[in-house]
C-alpha atoms as a PDB file:
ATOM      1  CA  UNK A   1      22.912 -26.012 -65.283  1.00  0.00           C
ATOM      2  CA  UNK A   2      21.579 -22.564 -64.213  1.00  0.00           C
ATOM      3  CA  UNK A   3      19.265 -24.362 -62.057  1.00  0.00           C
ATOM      4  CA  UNK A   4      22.347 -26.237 -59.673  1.00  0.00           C
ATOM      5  CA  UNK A   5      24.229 -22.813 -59.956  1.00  0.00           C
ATOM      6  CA  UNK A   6      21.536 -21.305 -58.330  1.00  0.00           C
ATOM      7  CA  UNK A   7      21.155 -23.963 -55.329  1.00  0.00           C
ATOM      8  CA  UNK A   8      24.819 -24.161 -54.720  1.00  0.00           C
ATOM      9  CA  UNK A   9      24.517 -20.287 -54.597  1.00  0.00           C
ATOM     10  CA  UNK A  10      21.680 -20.662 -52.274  1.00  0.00           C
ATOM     11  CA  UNK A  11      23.724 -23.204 -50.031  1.00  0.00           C
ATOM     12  CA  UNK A  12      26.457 -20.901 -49.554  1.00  0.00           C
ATOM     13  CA  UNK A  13      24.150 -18.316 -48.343  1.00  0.00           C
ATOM     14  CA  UNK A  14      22.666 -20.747 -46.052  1.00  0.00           C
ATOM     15  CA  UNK A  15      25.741 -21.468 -44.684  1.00  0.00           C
ATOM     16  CA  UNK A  16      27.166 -17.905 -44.080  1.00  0.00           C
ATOM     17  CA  UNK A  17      23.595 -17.464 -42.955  1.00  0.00           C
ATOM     18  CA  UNK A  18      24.395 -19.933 -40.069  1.00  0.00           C
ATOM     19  CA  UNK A  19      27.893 -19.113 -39.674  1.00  0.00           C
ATOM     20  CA  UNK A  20      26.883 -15.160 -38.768  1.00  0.00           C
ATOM     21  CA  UNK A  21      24.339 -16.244 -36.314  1.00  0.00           C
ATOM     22  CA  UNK A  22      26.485 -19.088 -34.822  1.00  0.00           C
ATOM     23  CA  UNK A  23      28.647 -15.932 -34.487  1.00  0.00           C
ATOM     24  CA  UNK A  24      26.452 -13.756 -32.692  1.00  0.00           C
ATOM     25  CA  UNK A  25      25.430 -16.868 -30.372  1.00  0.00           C
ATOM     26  CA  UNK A  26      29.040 -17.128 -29.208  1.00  0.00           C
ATOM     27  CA  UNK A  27      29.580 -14.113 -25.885  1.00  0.00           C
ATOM     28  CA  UNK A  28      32.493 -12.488 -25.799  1.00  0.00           C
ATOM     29  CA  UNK A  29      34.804 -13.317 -22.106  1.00  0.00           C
ATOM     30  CA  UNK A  30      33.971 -10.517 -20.130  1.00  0.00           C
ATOM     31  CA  UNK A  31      36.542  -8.752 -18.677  1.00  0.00           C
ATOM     32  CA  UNK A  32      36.374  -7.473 -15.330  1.00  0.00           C
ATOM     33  CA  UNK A  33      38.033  -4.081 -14.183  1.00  0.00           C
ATOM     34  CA  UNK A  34      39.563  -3.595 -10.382  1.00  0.00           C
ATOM     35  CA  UNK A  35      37.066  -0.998  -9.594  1.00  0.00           C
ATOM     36  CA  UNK A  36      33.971  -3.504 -10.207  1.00  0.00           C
ATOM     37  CA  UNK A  37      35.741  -6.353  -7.883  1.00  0.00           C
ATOM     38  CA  UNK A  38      35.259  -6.048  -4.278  1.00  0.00           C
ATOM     39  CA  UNK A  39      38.177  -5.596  -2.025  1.00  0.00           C
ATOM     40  CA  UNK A  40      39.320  -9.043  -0.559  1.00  0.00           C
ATOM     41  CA  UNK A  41      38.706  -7.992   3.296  1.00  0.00           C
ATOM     42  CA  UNK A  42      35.858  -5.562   2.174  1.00  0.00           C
ATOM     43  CA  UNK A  43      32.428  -7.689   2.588  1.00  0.00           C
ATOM     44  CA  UNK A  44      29.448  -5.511   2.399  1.00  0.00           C
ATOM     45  CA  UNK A  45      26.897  -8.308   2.649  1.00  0.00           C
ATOM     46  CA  UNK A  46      27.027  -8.663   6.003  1.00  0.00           C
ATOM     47  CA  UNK A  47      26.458  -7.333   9.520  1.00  0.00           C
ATOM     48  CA  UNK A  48      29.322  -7.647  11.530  1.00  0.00           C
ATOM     49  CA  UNK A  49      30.213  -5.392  14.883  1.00  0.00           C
ATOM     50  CA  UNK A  50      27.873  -3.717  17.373  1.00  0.00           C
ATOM     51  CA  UNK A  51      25.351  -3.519  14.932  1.00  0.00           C
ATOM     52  CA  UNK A  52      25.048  -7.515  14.957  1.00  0.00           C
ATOM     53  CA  UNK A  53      25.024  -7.829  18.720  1.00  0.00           C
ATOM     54  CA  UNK A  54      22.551  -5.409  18.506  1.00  0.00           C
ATOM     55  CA  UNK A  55      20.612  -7.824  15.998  1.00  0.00           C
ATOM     56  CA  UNK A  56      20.767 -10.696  18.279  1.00  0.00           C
ATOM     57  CA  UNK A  57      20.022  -8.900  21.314  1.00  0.00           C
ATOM     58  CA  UNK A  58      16.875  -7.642  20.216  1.00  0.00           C
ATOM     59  CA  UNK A  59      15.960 -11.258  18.512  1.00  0.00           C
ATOM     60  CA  UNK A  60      17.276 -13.036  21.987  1.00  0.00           C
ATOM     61  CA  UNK A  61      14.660 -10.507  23.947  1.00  0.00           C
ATOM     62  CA  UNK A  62      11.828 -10.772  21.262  1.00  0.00           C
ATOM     63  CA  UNK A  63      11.804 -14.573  22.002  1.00  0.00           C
ATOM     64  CA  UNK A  64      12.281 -14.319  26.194  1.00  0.00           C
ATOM     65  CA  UNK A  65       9.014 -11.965  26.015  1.00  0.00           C
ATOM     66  CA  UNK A  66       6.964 -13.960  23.735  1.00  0.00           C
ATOM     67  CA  UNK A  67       7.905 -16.969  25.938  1.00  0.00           C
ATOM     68  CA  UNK A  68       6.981 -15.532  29.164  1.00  0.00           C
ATOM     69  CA  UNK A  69       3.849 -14.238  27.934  1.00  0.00           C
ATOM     70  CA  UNK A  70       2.511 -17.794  27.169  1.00  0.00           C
ATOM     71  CA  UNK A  71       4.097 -19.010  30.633  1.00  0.00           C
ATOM     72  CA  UNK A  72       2.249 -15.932  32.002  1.00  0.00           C
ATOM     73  CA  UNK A  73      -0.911 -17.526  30.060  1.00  0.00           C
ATOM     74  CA  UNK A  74      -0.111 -20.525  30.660  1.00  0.00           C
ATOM     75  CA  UNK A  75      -0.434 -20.152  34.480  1.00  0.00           C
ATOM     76  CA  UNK A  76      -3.458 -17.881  34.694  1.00  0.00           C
ATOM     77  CA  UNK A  77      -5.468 -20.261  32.645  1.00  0.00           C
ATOM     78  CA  UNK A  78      -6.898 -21.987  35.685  1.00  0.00           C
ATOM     79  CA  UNK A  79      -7.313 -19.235  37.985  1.00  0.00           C
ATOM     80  CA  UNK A  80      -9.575 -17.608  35.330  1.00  0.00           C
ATOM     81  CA  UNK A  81     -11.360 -20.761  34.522  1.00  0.00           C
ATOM     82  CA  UNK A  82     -12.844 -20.631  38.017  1.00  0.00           C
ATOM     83  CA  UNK A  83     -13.422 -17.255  38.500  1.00  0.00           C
ATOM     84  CA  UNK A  84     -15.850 -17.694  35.463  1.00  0.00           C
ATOM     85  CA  UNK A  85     -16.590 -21.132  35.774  1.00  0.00           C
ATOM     86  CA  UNK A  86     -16.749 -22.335  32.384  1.00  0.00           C
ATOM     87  CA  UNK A  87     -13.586 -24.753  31.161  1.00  0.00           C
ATOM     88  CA  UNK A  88     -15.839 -25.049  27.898  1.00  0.00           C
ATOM     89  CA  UNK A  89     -14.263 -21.310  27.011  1.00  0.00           C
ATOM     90  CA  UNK A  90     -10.672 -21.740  27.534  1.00  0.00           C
ATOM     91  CA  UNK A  91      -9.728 -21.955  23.904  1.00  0.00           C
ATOM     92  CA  UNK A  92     -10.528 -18.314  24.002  1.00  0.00           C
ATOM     93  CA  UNK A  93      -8.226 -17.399  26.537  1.00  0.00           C
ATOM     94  CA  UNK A  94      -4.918 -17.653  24.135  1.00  0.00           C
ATOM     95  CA  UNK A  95      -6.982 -15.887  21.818  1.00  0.00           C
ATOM     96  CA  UNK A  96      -8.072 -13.067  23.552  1.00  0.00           C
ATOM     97  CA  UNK A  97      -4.804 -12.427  24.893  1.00  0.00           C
ATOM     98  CA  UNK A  98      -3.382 -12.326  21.530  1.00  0.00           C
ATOM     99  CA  UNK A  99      -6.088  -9.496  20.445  1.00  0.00           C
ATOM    100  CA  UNK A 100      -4.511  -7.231  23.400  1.00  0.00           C
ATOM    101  CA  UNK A 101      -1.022  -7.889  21.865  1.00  0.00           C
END
C-alpha cells in the first residue's frame, strides 16, 4: 500500500512538474507602448528628398563613366595594336587600363 502511495505521490509531482514548465513555455502578449511605435507618416528607413536624387545622380554618373571608359577602350584597341604590332597582346589592354584605374 505504501508502495502505490508513493507512485501516485510521485505522479502528481510529475505532473505539476510539467504543468510549471508548460507554464513557463507559454510568452506572455507583449504589449506595445506609443512611444516604441513609429509615427504613421514618420519612415526612417528610407532616403527620400534631395538626398535620394543625390543617390541616383551619383549612381547614374558612376555608370556613364565606367561605360565610356570601355567605349574609350574599346576604340583605341586597334590603333594600339598597330602601333605595337602584336594582336597576340590585346587581352592585356583591358587589363592594363584597369591597373591605372
Amino acid at each position: 500500500m505504501a508502495h502505490s502511495a508513493e507512485a501516485e505521490t510521485d505522479a502528481e509531482a510529475g505532473l505539476s512538474r510539467r504543468q510549471s514548465s508548460e507554464a513557463t513555455l507559454v510568452q506572455p502578449e507583449a504589449t506595445a507602448s506609443p512611444t516604441q511605435e513609429p509615427d504613421a507618416g514618420e519612415d526612417l528607413n528610407h532616403v527620400s528628398g534631395k538626398r535620394l536624387s543625390l543617390i541616383v545622380a551619383s549612381l547614374a554618373m558612376s555608370v556613364f563613366l565606367v561605360g565610356l571608359d570601355n567605349a574609350i577602350l574599346t576604340t583605341a584597341i586597334p590603333t594600339i595594336t598597330t602601333a605595337f604590332d602584336s594582336l597576340k597582346d590585346v587581352g592585356w589592354y583591358g587589363s592594363a587600363f584597369m591597373i591605372c584605374l
